[in-house]
Structure formats: C-alpha cells, structure tokens
C-alpha atoms as a PDB file:
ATOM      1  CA  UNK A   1     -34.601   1.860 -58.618  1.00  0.00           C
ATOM      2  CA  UNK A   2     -37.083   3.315 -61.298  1.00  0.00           C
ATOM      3  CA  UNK A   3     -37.159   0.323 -63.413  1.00  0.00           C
ATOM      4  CA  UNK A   4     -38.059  -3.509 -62.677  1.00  0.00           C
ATOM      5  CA  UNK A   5     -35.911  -5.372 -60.313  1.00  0.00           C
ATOM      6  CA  UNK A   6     -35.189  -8.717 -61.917  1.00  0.00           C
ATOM      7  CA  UNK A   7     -34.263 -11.576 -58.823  1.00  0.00           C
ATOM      8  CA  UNK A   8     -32.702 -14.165 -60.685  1.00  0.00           C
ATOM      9  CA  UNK A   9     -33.724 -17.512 -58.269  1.00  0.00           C
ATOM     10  CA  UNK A  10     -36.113 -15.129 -57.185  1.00  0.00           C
ATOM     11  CA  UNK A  11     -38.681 -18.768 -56.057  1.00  0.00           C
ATOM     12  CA  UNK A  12     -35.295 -20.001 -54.128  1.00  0.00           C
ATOM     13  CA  UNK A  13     -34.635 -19.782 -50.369  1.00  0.00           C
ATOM     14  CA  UNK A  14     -32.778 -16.804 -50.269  1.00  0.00           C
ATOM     15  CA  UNK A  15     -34.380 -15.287 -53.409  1.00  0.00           C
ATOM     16  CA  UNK A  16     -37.598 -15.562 -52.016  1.00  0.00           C
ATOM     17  CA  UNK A  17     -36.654 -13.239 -49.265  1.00  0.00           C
ATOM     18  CA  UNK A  18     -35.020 -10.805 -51.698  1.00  0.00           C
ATOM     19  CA  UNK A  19     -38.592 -10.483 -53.280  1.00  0.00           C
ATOM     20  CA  UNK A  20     -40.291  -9.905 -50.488  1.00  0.00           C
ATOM     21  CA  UNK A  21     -38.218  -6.910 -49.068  1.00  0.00           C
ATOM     22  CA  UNK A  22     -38.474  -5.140 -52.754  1.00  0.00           C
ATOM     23  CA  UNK A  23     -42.155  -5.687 -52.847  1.00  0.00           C
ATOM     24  CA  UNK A  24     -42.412  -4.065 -49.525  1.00  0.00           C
ATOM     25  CA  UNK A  25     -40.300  -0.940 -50.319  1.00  0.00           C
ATOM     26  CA  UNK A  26     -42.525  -0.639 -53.316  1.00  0.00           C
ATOM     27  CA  UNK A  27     -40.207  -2.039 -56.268  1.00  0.00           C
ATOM     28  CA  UNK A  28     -41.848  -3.361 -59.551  1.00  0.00           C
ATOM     29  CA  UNK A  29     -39.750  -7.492 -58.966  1.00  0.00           C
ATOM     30  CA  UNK A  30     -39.482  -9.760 -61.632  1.00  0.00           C
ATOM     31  CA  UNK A  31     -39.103 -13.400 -60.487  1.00  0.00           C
ATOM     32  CA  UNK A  32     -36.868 -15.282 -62.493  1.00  0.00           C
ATOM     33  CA  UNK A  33     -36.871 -19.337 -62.046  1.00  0.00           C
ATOM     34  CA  UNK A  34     -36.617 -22.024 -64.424  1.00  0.00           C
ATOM     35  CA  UNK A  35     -39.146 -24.103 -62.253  1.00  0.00           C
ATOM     36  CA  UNK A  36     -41.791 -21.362 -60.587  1.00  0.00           C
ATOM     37  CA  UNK A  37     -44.185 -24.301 -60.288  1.00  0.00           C
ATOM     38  CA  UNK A  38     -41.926 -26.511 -57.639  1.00  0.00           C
ATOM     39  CA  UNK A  39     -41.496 -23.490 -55.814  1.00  0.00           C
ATOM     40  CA  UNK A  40     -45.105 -21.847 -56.130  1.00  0.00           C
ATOM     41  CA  UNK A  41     -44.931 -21.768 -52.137  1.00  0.00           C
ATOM     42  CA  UNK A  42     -42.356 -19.345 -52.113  1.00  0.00           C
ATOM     43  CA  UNK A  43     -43.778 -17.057 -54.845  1.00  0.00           C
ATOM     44  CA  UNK A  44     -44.612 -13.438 -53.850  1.00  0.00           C
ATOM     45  CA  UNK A  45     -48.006 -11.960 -54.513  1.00  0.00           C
ATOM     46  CA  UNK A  46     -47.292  -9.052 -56.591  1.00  0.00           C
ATOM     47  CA  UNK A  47     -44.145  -9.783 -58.734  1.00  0.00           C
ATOM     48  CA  UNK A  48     -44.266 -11.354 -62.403  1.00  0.00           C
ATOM     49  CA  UNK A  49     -43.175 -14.668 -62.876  1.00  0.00           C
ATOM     50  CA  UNK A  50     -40.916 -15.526 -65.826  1.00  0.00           C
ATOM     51  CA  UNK A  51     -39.724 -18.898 -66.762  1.00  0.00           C
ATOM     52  CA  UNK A  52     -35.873 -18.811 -67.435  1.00  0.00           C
ATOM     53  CA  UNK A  53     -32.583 -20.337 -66.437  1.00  0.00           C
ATOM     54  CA  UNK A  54     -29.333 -18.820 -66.165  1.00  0.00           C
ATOM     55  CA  UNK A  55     -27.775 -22.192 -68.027  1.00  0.00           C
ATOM     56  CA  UNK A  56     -29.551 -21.064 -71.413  1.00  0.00           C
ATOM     57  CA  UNK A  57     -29.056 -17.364 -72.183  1.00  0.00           C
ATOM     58  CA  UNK A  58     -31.270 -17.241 -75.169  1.00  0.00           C
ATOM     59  CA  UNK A  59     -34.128 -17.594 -72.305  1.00  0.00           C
ATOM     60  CA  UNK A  60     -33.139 -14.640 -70.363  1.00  0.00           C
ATOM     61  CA  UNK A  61     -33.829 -11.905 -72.559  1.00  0.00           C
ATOM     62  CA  UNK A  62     -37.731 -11.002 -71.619  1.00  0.00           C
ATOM     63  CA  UNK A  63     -37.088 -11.259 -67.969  1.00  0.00           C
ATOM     64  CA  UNK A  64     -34.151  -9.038 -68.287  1.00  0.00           C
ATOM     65  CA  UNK A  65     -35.753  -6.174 -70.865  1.00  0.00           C
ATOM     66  CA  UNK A  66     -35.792  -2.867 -68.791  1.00  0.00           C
ATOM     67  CA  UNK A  67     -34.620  -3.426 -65.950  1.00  0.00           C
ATOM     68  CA  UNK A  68     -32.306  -1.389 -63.707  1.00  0.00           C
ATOM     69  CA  UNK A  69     -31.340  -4.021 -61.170  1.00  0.00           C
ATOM     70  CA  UNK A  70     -30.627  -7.720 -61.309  1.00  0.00           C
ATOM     71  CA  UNK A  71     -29.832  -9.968 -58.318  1.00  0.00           C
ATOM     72  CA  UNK A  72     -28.341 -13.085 -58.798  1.00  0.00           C
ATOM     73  CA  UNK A  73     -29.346 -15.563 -56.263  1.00  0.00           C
ATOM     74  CA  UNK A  74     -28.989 -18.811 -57.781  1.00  0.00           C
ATOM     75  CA  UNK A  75     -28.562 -21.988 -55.981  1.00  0.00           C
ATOM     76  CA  UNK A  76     -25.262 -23.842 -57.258  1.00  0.00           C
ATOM     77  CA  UNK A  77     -25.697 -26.912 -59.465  1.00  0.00           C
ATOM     78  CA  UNK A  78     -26.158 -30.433 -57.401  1.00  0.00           C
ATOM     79  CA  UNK A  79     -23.806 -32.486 -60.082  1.00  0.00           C
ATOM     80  CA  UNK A  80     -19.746 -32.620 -60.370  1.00  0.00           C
ATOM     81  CA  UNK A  81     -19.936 -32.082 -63.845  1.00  0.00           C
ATOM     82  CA  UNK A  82     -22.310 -31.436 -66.656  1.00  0.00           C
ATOM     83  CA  UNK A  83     -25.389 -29.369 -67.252  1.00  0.00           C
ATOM     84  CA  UNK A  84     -26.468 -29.081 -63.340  1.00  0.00           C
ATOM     85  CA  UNK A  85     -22.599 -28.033 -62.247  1.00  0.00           C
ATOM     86  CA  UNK A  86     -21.365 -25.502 -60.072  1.00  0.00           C
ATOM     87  CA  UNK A  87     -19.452 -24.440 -63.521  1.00  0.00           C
ATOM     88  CA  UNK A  88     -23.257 -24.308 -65.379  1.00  0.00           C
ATOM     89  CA  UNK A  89     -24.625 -22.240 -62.879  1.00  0.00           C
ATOM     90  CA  UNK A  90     -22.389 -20.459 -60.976  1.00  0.00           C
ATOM     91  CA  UNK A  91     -19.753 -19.381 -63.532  1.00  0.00           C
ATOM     92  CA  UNK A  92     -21.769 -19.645 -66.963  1.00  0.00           C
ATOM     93  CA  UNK A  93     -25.082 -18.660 -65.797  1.00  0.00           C
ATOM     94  CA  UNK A  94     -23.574 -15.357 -64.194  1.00  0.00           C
ATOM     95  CA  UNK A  95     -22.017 -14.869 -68.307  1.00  0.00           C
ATOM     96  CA  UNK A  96     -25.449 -15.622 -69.461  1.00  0.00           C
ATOM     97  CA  UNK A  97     -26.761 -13.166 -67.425  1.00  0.00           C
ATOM     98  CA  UNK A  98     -24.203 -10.371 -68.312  1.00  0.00           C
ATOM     99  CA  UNK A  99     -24.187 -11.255 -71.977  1.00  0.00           C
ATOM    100  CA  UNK A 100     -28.184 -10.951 -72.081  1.00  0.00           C
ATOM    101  CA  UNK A 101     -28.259  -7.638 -70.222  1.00  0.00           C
ATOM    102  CA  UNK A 102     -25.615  -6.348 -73.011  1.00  0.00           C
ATOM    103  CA  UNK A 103     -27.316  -7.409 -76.047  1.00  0.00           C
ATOM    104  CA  UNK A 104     -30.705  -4.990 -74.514  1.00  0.00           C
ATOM    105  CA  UNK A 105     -28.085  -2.652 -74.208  1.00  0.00           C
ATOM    106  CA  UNK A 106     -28.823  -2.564 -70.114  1.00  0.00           C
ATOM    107  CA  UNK A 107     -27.084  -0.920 -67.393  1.00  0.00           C
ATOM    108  CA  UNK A 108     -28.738  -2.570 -63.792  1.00  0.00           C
ATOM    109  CA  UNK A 109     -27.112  -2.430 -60.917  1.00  0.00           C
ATOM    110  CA  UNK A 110     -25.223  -5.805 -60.742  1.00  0.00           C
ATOM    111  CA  UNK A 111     -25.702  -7.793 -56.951  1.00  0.00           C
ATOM    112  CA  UNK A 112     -24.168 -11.457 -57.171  1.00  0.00           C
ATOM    113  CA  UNK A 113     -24.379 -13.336 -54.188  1.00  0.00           C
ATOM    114  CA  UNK A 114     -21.687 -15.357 -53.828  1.00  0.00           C
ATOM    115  CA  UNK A 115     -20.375 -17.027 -50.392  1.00  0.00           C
ATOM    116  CA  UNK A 116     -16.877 -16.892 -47.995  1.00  0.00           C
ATOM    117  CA  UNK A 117     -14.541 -18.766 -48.731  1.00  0.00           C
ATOM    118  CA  UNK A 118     -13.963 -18.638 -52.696  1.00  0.00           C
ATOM    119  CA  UNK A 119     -10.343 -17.513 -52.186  1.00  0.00           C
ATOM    120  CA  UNK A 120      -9.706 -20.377 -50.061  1.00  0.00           C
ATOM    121  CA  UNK A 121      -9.519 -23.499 -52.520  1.00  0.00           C
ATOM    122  CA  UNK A 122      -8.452 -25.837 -49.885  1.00  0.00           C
ATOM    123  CA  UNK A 123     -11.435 -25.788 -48.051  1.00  0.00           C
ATOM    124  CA  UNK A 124     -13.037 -29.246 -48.219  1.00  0.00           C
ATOM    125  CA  UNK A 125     -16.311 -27.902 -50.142  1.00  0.00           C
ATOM    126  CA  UNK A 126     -14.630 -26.980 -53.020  1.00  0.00           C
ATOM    127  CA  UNK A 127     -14.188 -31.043 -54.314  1.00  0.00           C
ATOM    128  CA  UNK A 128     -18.079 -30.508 -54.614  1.00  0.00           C
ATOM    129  CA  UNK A 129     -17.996 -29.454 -58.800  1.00  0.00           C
ATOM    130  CA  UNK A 130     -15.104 -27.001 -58.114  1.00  0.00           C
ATOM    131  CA  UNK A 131     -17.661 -24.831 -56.400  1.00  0.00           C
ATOM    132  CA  UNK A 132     -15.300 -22.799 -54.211  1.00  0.00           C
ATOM    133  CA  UNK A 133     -13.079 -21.870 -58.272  1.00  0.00           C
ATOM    134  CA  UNK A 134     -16.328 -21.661 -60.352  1.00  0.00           C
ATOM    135  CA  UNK A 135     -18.139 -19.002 -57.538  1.00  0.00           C
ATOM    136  CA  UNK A 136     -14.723 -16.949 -57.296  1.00  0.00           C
ATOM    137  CA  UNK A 137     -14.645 -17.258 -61.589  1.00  0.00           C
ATOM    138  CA  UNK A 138     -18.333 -15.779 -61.673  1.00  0.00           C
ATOM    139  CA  UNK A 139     -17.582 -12.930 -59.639  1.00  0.00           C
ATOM    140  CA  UNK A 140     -14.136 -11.981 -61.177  1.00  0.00           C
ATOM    141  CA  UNK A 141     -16.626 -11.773 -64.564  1.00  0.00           C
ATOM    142  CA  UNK A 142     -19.070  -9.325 -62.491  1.00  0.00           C
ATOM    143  CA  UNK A 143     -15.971  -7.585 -61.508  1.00  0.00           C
ATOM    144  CA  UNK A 144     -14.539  -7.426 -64.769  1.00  0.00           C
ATOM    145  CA  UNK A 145     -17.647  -6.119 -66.587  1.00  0.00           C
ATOM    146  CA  UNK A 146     -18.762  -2.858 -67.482  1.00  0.00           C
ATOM    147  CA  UNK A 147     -21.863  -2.585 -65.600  1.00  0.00           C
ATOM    148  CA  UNK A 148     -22.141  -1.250 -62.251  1.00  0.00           C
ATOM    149  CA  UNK A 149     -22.224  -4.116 -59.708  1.00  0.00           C
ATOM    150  CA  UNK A 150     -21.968  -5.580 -55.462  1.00  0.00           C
ATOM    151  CA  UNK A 151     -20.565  -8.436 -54.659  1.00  0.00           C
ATOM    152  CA  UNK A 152     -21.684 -10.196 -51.337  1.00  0.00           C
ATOM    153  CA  UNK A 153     -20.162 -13.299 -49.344  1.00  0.00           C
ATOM    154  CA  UNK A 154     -22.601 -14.547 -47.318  1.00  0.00           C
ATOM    155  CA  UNK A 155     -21.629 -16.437 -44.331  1.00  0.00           C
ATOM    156  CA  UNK A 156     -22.975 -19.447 -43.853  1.00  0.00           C
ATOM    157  CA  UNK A 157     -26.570 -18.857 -43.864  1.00  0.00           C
ATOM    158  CA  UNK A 158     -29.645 -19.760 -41.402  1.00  0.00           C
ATOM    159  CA  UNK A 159     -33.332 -18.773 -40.942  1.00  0.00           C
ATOM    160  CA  UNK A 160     -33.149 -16.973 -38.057  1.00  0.00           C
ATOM    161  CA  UNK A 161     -30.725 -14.984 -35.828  1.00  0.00           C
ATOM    162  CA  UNK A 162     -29.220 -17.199 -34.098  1.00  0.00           C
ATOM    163  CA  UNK A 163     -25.711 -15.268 -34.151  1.00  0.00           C
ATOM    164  CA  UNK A 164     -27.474 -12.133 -32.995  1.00  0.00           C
ATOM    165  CA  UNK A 165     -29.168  -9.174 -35.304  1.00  0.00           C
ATOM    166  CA  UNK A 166     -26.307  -6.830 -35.974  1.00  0.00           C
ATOM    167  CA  UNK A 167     -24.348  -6.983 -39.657  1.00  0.00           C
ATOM    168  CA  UNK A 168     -20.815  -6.970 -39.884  1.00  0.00           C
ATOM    169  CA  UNK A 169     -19.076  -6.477 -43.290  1.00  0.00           C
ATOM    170  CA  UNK A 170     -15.727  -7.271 -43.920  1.00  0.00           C
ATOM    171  CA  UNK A 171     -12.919  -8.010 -46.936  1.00  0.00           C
ATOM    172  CA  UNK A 172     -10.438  -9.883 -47.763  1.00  0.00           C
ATOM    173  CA  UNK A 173     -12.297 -13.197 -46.984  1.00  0.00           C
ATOM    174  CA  UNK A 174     -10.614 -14.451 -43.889  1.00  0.00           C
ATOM    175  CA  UNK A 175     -12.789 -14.948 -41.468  1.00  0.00           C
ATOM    176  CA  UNK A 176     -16.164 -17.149 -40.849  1.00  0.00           C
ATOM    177  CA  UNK A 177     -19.204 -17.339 -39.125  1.00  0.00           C
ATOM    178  CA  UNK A 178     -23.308 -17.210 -39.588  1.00  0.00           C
ATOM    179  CA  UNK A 179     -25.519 -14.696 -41.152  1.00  0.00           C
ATOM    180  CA  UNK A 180     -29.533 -15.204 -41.477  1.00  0.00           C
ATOM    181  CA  UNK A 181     -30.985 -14.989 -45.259  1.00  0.00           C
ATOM    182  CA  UNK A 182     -33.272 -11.827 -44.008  1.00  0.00           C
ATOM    183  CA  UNK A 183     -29.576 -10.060 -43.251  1.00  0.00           C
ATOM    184  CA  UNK A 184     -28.508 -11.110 -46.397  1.00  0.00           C
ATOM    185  CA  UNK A 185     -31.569 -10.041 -48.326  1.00  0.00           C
ATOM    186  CA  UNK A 186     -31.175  -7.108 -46.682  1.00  0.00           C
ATOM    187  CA  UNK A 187     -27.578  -6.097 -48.202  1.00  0.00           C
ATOM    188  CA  UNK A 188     -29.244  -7.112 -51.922  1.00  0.00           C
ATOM    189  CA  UNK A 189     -31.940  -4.842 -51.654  1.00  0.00           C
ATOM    190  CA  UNK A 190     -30.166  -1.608 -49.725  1.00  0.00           C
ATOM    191  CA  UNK A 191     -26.755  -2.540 -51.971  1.00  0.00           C
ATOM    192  CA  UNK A 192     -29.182  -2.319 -54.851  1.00  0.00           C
ATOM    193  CA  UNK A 193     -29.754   1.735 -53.747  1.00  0.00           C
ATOM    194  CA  UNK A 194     -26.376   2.991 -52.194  1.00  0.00           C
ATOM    195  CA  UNK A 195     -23.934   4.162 -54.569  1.00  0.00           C
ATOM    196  CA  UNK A 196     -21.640   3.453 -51.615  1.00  0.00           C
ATOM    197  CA  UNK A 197     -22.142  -0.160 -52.388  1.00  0.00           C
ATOM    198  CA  UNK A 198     -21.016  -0.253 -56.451  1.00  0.00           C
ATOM    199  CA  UNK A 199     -17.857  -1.912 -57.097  1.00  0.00           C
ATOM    200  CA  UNK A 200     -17.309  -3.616 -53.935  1.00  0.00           C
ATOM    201  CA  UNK A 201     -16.935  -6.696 -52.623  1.00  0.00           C
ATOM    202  CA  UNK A 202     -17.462  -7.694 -49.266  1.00  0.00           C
ATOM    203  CA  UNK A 203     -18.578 -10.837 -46.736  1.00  0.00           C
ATOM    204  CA  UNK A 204     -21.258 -10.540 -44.469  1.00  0.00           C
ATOM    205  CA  UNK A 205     -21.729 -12.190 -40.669  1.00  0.00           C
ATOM    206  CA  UNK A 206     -24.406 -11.248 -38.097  1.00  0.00           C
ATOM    207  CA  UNK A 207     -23.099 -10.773 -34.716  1.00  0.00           C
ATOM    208  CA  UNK A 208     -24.915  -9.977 -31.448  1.00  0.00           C
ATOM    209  CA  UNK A 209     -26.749  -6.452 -30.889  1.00  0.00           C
ATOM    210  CA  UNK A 210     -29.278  -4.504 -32.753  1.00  0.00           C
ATOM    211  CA  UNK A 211     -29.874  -4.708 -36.365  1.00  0.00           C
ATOM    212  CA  UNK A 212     -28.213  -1.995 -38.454  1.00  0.00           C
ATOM    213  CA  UNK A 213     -30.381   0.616 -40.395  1.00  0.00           C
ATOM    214  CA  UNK A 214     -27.452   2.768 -42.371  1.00  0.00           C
ATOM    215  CA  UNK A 215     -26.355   0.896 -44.589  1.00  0.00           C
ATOM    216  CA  UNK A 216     -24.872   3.227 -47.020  1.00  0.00           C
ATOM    217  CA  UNK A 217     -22.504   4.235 -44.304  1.00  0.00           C
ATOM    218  CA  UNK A 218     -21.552   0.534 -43.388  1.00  0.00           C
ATOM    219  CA  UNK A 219     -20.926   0.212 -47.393  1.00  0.00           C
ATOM    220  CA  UNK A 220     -18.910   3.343 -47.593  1.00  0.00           C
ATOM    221  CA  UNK A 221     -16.641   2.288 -45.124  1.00  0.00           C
ATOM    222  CA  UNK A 222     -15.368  -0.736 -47.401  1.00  0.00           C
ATOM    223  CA  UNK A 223     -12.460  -0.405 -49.722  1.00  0.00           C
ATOM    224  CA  UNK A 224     -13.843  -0.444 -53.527  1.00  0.00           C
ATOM    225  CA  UNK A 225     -12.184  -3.570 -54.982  1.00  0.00           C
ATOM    226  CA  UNK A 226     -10.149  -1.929 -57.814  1.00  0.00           C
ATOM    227  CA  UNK A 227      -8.154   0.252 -55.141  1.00  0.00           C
ATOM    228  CA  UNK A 228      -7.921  -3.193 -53.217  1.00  0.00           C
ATOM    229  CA  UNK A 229      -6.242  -4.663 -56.498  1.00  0.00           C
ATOM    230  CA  UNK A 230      -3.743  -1.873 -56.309  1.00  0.00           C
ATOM    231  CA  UNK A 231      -2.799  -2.346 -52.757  1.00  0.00           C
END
C-alpha cells in the first residue's frame, strides 16, 4: 500500500475502525463520508476528510485520485425505495465507486464489505429494500470488474468478542454466527496487503481461542471465486 487508502464510510461504525488500524500500520487514509460532521466523534486524527457519497459519482472523484486501495464500508440505505435504498447504496454506490476509479484510470485493491446471507433470499431481512439481492448485485459488479478486489461477509457484527478472539473464514455462505467489527477491520486492512486475498470471497465468524496473526495463510487457504464458478 504505497498510495492513499480511501475508506469509503470511513466516519461509520465499522469504517471508523478500518481507519484506525491503517493509521496505526502507517497508511496515508482518506475518509470518505457524505456527513463527516454527524460523525466528527468517530473521525481519526491523522486521515483527510472528504465530503462525498457513493449515491452521486460525480462527487467521488477527488477522494478517489491516487489511490491504491479503496474499502467500501457503507451502511445500507434506511428506506424501501428511493434515494436512501439498499439499491442506492449498496448496489449503485458500489458502480459509482468502480466507475469513478476507472475514469482516473485507477487500479486499488478493491475490499467490499458485504454480509452472510446474500445468497439466501428467503431470509426475512431481505423484505427490508431488497437488501439481501441489492448486497449480492454489488458484489457480483466487484466480481465482475477489472480491478483487483476481496470480498468479505461479515457475520453478524458486535463490539466486542463475545464469540471468542479467533477468525474463521469460510465460503459458500451457509453457515452463521458473530464476528466483532475490530475482526472485521482486521480482514479489510490485512486483505488490503495479501495477494492471497485478491479475487476471493469469503464470510467471516469469530470463534473461541486466540486471535489469528497470519492472515495471508488463512486467505490462501480459500478457493479464488472464479475456480469456485467452475466447480
């Protein structure tokens, strides 16, 4: 990671914590948020600040120019339908974001965070906007892009570890459980270094025992998605 790091909901929950661990490892982070001022608590000293959202991509370009990594952490849209929509933010804004990053003629390392469950349409969150489809459409548009990229399923996330320190990544998006937002942080910023981790997909669950340090070994280990499409 030579160039800036752009964390796209960089102010959010999740985000926030991505931030944190580049600023720490010594990354130059570019905090992308189309309202830093709501979420000025959550800001980290030391990254720049730009004013953008996903929904609009003629905003995106500045916060975008250079860099060699994005992270998309956005928060899905609060309305069934219309310009705060799972489809707005989760499915367009992830377009927006490509679309931007081609026009500069970028090649960052692509991390989406999506969630479990996006191949499983009966679940009852996807009546919420179509969440479950639009999340599971924004990744097949990472996957089907020409930039290198991760995709990571969270498990349903917490603030601590209350399902025990230890990562566990799997495919194939069967199972469920808990993961904290540190672990998942985490996977952004190492998935951001490890070639191991380009052009896979994978969910992630904490489980009891001691946190894992190699994570270009735990990525290695995964089947890359288009040899999974082949299967």
């Amino acid at each position: 990671m030579y160039g800036p790091i752009a964390v796209i909901g960089g102010a959010g929950r999740l985000g926030s914590r991505v931030t944190r661990h580049l600023l720490d490892q010594g990354a130059r982070v570019r905090v992308v948020s189309r309202d830093p001022a709501r979420n000025a608590g959550r800001l980290a000293t030391g990254a720049e600040v730009h004013r953008a959202d996903v929904r609009y991509a003629a905003t995106l370009g500045q916060a975008l120019r250079d860099c060699t990594g994005i992270v998309f952490s956005v928060e899905p849209g609060t309305a069934d339908s219309g310009p705060d929509s799972p489809e707005t933010t989760m499915y367009d804004g992830v377009r927006n974001v490509l679309a931007a990053a081609g026009e500069y003629g970028l090649r960052p390392h692509f991390v989406l965070v999506s969630q479990i469950f996006v191949t499983r349409r009966q679940h009852p969150m996807n009546a919420y906007g179509r969440l479950l489809d639009w999340r599971l459409r924004g990744e097949d548009a990472v996957r089907t892009s020409t930039l290198p990229y991760t995709v990571i399923r969270p498990s349903w996330l917490t603030d601590d570890e209350q399902a025990g320190a230890r990562v566990r990544l799997e495919q194939d998006d069967r199972g469920s459980g808990w993961v904290s937002r540190d672990a998942v942080a985490e996977a952004c910023v190492h998935a951001l270094r490890a070639p191991s981790a380009v052009g896979r997909t994978f969910e992630l669950y904490n489980e009891p025992g001691a946190a894992s340090a190699d994570w270009p070994t735990l990525f290695a280990r995964l089947t890359p998605d288009r040899a999974m499409d082949r299967a």
